[in-house]
PDB file of N, CA and C in Angstrom:
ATOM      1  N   UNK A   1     123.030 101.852 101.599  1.00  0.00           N
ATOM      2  CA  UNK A   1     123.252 100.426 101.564  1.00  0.00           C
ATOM      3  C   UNK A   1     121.969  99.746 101.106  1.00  0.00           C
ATOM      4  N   UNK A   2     122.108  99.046 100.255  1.00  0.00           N
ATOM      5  CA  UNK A   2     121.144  97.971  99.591  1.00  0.00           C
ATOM      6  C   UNK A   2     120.345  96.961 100.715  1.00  0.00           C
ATOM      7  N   UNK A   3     119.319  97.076 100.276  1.00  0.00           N
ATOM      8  CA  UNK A   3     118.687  95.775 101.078  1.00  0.00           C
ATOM      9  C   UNK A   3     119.781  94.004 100.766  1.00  0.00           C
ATOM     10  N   UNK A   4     120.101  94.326  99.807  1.00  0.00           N
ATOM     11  CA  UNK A   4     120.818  92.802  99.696  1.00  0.00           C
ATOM     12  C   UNK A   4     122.430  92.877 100.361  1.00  0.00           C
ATOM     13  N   UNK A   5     123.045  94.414 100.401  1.00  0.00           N
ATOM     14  CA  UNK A   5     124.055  93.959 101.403  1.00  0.00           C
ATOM     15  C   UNK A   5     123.754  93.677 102.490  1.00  0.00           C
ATOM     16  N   UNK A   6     125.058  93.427 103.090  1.00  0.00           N
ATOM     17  CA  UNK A   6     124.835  92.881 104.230  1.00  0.00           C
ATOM     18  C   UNK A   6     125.507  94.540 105.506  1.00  0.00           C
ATOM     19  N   UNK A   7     124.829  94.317 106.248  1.00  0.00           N
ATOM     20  CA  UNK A   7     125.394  95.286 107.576  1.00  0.00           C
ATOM     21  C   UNK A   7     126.595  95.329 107.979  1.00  0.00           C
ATOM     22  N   UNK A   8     127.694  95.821 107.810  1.00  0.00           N
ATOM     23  CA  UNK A   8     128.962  95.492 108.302  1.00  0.00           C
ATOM     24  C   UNK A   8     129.336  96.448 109.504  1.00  0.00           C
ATOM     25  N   UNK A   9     129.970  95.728 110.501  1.00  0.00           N
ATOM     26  CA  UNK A   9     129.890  95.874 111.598  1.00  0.00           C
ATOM     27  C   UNK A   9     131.865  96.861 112.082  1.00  0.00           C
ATOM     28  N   UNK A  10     131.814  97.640 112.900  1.00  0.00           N
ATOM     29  CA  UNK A  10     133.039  98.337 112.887  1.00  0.00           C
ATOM     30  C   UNK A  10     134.099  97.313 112.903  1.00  0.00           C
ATOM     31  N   UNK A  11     134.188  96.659 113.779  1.00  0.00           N
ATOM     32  CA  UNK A  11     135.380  96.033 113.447  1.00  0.00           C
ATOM     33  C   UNK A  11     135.075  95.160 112.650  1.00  0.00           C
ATOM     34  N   UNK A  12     134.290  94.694 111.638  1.00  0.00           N
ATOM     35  CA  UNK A  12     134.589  94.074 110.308  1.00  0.00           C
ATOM     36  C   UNK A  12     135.099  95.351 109.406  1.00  0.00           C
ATOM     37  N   UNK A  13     134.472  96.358 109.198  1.00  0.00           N
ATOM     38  CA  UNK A  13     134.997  97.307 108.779  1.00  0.00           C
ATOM     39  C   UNK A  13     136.652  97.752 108.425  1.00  0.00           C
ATOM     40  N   UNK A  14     136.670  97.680 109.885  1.00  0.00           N
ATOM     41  CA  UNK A  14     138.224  98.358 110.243  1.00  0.00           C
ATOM     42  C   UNK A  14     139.315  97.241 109.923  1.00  0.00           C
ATOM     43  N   UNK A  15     138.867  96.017 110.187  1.00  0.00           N
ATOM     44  CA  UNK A  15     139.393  94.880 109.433  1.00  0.00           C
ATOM     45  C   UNK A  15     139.874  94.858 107.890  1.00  0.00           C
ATOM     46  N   UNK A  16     138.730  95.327 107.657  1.00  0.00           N
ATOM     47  CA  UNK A  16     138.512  95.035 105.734  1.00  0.00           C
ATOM     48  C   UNK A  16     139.714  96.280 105.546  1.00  0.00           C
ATOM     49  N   UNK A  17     139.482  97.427 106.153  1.00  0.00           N
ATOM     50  CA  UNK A  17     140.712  98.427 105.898  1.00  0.00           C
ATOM     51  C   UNK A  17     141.873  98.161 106.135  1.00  0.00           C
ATOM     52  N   UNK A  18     142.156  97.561 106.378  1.00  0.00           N
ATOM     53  CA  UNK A  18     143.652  96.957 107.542  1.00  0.00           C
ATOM     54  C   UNK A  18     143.836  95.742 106.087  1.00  0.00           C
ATOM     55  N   UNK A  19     142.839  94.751 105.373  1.00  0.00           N
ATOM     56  CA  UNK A  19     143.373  94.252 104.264  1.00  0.00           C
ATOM     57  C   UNK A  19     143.843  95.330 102.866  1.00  0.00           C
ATOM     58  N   UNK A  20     142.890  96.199 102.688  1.00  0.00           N
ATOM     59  CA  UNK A  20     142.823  97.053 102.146  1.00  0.00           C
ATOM     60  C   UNK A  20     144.167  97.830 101.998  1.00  0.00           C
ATOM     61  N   UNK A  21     144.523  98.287 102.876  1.00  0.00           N
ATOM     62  CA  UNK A  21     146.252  99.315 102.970  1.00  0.00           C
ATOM     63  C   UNK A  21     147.201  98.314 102.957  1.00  0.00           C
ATOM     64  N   UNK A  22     147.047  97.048 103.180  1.00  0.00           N
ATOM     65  CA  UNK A  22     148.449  96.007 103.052  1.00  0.00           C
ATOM     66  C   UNK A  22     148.132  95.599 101.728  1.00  0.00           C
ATOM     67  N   UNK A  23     147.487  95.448 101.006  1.00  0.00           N
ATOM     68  CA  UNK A  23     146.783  94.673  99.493  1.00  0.00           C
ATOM     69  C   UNK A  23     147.725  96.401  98.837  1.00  0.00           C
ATOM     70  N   UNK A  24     147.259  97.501  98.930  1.00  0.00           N
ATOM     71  CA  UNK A  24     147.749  98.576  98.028  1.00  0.00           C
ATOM     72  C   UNK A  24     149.078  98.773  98.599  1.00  0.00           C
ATOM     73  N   UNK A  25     149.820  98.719 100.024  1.00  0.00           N
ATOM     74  CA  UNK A  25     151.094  99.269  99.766  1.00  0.00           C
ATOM     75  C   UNK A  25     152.107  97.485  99.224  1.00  0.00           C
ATOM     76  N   UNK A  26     151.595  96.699  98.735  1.00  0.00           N
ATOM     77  CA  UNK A  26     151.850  95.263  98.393  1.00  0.00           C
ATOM     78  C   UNK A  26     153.112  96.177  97.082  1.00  0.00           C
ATOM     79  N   UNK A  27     152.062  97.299  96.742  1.00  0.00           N
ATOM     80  CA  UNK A  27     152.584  97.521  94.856  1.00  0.00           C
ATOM     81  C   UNK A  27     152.381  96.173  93.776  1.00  0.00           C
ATOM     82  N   UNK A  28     151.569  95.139  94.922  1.00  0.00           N
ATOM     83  CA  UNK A  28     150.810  93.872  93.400  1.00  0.00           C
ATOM     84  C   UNK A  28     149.446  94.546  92.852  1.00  0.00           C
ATOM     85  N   UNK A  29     149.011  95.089  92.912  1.00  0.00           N
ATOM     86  CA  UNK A  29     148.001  95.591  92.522  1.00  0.00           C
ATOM     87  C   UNK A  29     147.600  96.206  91.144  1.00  0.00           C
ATOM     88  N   UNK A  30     147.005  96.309  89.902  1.00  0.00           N
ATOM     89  CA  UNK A  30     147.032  96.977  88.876  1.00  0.00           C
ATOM     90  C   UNK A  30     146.595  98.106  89.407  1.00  0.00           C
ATOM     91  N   UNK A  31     146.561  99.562  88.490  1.00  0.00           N
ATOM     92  CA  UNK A  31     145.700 100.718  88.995  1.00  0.00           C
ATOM     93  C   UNK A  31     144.604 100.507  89.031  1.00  0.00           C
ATOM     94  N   UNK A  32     143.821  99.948  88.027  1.00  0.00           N
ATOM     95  CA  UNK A  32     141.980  99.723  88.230  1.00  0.00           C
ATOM     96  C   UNK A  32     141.448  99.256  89.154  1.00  0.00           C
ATOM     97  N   UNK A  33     142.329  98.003  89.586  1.00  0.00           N
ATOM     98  CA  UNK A  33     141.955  97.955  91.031  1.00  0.00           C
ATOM     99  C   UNK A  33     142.216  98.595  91.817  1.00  0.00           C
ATOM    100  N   UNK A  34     143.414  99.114  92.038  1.00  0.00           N
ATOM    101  CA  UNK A  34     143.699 100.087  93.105  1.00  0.00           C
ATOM    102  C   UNK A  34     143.190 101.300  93.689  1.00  0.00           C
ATOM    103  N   UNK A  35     141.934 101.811  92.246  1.00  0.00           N
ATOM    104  CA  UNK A  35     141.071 102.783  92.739  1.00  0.00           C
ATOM    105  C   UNK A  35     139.684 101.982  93.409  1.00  0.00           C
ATOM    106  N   UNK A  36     139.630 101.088  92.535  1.00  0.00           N
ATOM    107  CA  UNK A  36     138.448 100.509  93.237  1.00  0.00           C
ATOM    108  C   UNK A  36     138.767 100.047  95.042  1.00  0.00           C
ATOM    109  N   UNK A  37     139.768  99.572  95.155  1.00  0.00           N
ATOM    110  CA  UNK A  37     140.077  99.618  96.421  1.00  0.00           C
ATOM    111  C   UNK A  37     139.905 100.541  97.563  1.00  0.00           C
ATOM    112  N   UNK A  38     140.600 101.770  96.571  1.00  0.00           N
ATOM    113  CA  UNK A  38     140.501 103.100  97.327  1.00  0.00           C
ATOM    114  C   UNK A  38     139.228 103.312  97.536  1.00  0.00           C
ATOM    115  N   UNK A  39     138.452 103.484  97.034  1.00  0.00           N
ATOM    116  CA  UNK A  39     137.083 103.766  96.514  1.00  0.00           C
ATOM    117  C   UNK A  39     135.888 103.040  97.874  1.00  0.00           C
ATOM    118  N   UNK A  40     136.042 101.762  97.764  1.00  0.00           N
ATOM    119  CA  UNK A  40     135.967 101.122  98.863  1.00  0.00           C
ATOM    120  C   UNK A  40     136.336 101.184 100.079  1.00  0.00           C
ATOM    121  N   UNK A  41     137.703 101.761 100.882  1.00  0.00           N
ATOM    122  CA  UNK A  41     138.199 102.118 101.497  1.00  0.00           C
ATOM    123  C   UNK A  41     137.772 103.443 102.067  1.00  0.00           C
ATOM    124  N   UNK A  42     137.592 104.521 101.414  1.00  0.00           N
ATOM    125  CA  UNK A  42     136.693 105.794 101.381  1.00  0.00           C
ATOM    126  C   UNK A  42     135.471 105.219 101.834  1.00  0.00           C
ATOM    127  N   UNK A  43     134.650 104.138 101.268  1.00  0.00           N
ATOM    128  CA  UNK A  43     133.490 103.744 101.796  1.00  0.00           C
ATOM    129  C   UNK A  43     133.878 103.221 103.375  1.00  0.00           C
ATOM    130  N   UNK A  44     134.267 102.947 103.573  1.00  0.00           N
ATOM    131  CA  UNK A  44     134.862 101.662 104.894  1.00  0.00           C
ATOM    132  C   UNK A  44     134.689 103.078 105.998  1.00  0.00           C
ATOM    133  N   UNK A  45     135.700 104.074 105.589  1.00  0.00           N
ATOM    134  CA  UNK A  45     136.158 105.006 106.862  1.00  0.00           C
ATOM    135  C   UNK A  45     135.015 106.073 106.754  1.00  0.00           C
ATOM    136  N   UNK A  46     133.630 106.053 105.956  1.00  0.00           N
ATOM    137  CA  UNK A  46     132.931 106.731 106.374  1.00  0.00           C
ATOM    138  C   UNK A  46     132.131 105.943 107.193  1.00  0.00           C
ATOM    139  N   UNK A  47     131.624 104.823 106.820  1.00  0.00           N
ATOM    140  CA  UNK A  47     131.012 104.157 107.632  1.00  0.00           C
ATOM    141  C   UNK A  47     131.639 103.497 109.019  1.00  0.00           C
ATOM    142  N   UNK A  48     132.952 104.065 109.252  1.00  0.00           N
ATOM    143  CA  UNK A  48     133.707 103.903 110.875  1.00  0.00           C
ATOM    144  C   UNK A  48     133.196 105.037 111.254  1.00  0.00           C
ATOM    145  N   UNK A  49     133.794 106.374 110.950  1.00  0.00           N
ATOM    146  CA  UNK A  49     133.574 107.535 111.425  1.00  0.00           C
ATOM    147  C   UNK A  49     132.252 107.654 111.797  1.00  0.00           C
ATOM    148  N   UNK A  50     130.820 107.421 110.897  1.00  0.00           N
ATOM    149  CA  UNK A  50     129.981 107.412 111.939  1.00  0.00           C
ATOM    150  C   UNK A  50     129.112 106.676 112.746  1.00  0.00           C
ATOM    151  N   UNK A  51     129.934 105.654 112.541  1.00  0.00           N
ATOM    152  CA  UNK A  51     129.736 104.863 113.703  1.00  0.00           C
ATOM    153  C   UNK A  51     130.334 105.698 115.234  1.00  0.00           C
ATOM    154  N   UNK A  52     131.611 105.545 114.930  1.00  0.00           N
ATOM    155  CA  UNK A  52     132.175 106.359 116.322  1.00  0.00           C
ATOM    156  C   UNK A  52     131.690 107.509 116.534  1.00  0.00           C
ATOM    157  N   UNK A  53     131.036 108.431 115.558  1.00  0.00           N
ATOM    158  CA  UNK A  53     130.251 109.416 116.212  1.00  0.00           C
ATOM    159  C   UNK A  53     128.732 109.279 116.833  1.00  0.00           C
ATOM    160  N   UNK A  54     128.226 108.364 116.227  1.00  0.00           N
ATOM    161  CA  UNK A  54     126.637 107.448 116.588  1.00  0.00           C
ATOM    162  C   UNK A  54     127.128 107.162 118.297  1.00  0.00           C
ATOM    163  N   UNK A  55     128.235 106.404 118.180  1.00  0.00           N
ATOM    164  CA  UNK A  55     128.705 105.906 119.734  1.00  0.00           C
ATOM    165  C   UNK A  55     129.223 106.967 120.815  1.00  0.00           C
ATOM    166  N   UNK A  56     129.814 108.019 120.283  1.00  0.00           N
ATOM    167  CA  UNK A  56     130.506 109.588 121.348  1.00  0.00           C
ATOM    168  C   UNK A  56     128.771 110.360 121.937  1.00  0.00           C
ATOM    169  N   UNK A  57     128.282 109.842 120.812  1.00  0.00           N
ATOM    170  CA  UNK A  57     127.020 110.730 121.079  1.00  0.00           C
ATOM    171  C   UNK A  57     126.314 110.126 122.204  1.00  0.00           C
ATOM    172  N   UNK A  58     126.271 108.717 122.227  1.00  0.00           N
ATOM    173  CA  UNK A  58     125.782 107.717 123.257  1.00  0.00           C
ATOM    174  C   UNK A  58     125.870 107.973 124.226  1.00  0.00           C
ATOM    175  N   UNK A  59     127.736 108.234 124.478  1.00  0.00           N
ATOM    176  CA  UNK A  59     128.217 108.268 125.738  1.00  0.00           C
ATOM    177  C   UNK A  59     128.244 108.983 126.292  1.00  0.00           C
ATOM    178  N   UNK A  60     128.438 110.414 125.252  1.00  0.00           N
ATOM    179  CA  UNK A  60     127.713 111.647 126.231  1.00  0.00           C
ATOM    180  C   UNK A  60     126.636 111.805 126.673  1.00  0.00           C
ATOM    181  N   UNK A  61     125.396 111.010 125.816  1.00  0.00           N
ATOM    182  CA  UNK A  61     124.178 111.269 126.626  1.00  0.00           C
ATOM    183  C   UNK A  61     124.133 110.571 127.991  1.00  0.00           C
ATOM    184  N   UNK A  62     124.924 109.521 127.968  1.00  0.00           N
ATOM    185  CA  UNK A  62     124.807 109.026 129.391  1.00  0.00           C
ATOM    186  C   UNK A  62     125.280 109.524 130.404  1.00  0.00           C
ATOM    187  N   UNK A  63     126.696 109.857 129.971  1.00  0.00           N
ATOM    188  CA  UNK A  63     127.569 110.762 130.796  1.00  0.00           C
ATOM    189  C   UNK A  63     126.247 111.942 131.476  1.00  0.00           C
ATOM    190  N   UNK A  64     125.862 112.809 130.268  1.00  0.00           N
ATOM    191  CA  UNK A  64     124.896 113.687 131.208  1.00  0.00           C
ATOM    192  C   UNK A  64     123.557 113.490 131.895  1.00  0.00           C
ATOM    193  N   UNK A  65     122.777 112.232 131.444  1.00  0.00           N
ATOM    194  CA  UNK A  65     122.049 111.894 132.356  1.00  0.00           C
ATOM    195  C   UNK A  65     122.203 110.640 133.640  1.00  0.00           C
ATOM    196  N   UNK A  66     123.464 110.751 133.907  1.00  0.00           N
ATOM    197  CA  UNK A  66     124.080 110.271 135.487  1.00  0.00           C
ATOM    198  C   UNK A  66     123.571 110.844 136.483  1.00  0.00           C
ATOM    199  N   UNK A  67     123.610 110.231 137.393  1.00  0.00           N
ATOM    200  CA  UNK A  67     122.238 110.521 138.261  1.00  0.00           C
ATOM    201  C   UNK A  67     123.893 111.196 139.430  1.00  0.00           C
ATOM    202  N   UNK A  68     124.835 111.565 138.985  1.00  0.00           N
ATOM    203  CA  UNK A  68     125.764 112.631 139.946  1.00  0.00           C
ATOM    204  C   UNK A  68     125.749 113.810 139.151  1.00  0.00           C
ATOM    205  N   UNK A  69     125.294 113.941 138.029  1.00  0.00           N
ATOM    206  CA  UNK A  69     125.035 115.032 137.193  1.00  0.00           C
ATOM    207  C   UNK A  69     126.546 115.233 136.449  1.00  0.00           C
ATOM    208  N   UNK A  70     127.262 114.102 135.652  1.00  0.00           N
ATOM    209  CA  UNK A  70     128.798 114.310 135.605  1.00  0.00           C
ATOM    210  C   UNK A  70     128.498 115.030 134.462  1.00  0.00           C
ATOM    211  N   UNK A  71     129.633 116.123 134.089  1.00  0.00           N
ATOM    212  CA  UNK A  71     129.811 116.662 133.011  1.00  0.00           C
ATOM    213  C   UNK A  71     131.052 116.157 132.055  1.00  0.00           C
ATOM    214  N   UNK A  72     130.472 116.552 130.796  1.00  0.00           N
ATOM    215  CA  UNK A  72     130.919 116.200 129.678  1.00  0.00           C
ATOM    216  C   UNK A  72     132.224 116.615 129.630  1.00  0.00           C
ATOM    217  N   UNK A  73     133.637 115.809 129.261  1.00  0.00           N
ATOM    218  CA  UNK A  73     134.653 116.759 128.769  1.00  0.00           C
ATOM    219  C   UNK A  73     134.932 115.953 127.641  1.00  0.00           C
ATOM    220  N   UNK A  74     135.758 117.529 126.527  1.00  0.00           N
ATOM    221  CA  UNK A  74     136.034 116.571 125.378  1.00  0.00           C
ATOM    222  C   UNK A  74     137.959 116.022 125.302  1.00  0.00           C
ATOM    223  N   UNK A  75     137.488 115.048 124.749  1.00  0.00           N
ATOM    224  CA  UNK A  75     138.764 114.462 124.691  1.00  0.00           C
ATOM    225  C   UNK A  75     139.785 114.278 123.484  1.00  0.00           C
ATOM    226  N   UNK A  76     140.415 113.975 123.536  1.00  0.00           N
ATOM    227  CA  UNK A  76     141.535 113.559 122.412  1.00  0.00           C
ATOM    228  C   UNK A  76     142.157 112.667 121.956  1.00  0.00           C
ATOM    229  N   UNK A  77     142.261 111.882 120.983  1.00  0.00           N
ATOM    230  CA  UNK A  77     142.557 110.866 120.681  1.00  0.00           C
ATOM    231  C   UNK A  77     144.452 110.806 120.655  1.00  0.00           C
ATOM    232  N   UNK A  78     144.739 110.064 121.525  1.00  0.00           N
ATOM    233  CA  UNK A  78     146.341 110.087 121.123  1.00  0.00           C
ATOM    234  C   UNK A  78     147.120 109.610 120.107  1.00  0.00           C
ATOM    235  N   UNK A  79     147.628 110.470 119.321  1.00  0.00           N
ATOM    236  CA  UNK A  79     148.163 109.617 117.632  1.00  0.00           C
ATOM    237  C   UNK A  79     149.745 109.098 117.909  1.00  0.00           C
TER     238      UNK A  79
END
């Protein structure tokens, strides 16, 4: 990321994706844009993903330095 963008934040992110998949399944779209969209979109969900991994990592460290000594379990996201 450029010094002149700006920081975008997960849920602006996840937002912009959520315009993103209603703008392409519209079918108003030409193809040129529609890759550029994609393209963008690919950008969007890497920069979610590690965010949410920046944040799992957080929580496990806290989780293990709890002063009851809790251990870590992993979890699952329900689809």
């Amino acid at each position: 990321m450029s010094k002149k963008e700006k920081k975008v934040s997960f849920e602006e992110a996840l937002k912009r994706l959520e315009e993103i998949v209603e703008t392409m399944e519209s079918g108003e779209v030409d193809l040129d844009r529609m890759v550029e969209s994609f393209e963008e979109g690919q950008n969007l969900v890497k920069l979610c993903t590690d965010k949410l991994n920046e944040v799992e990592a957080k929580i496990e460290k806290i989780i293990k330095n709890a002063p009851e000594g809790a251990v870590v379990e992993d979890f699952e996201i329900e689809r």
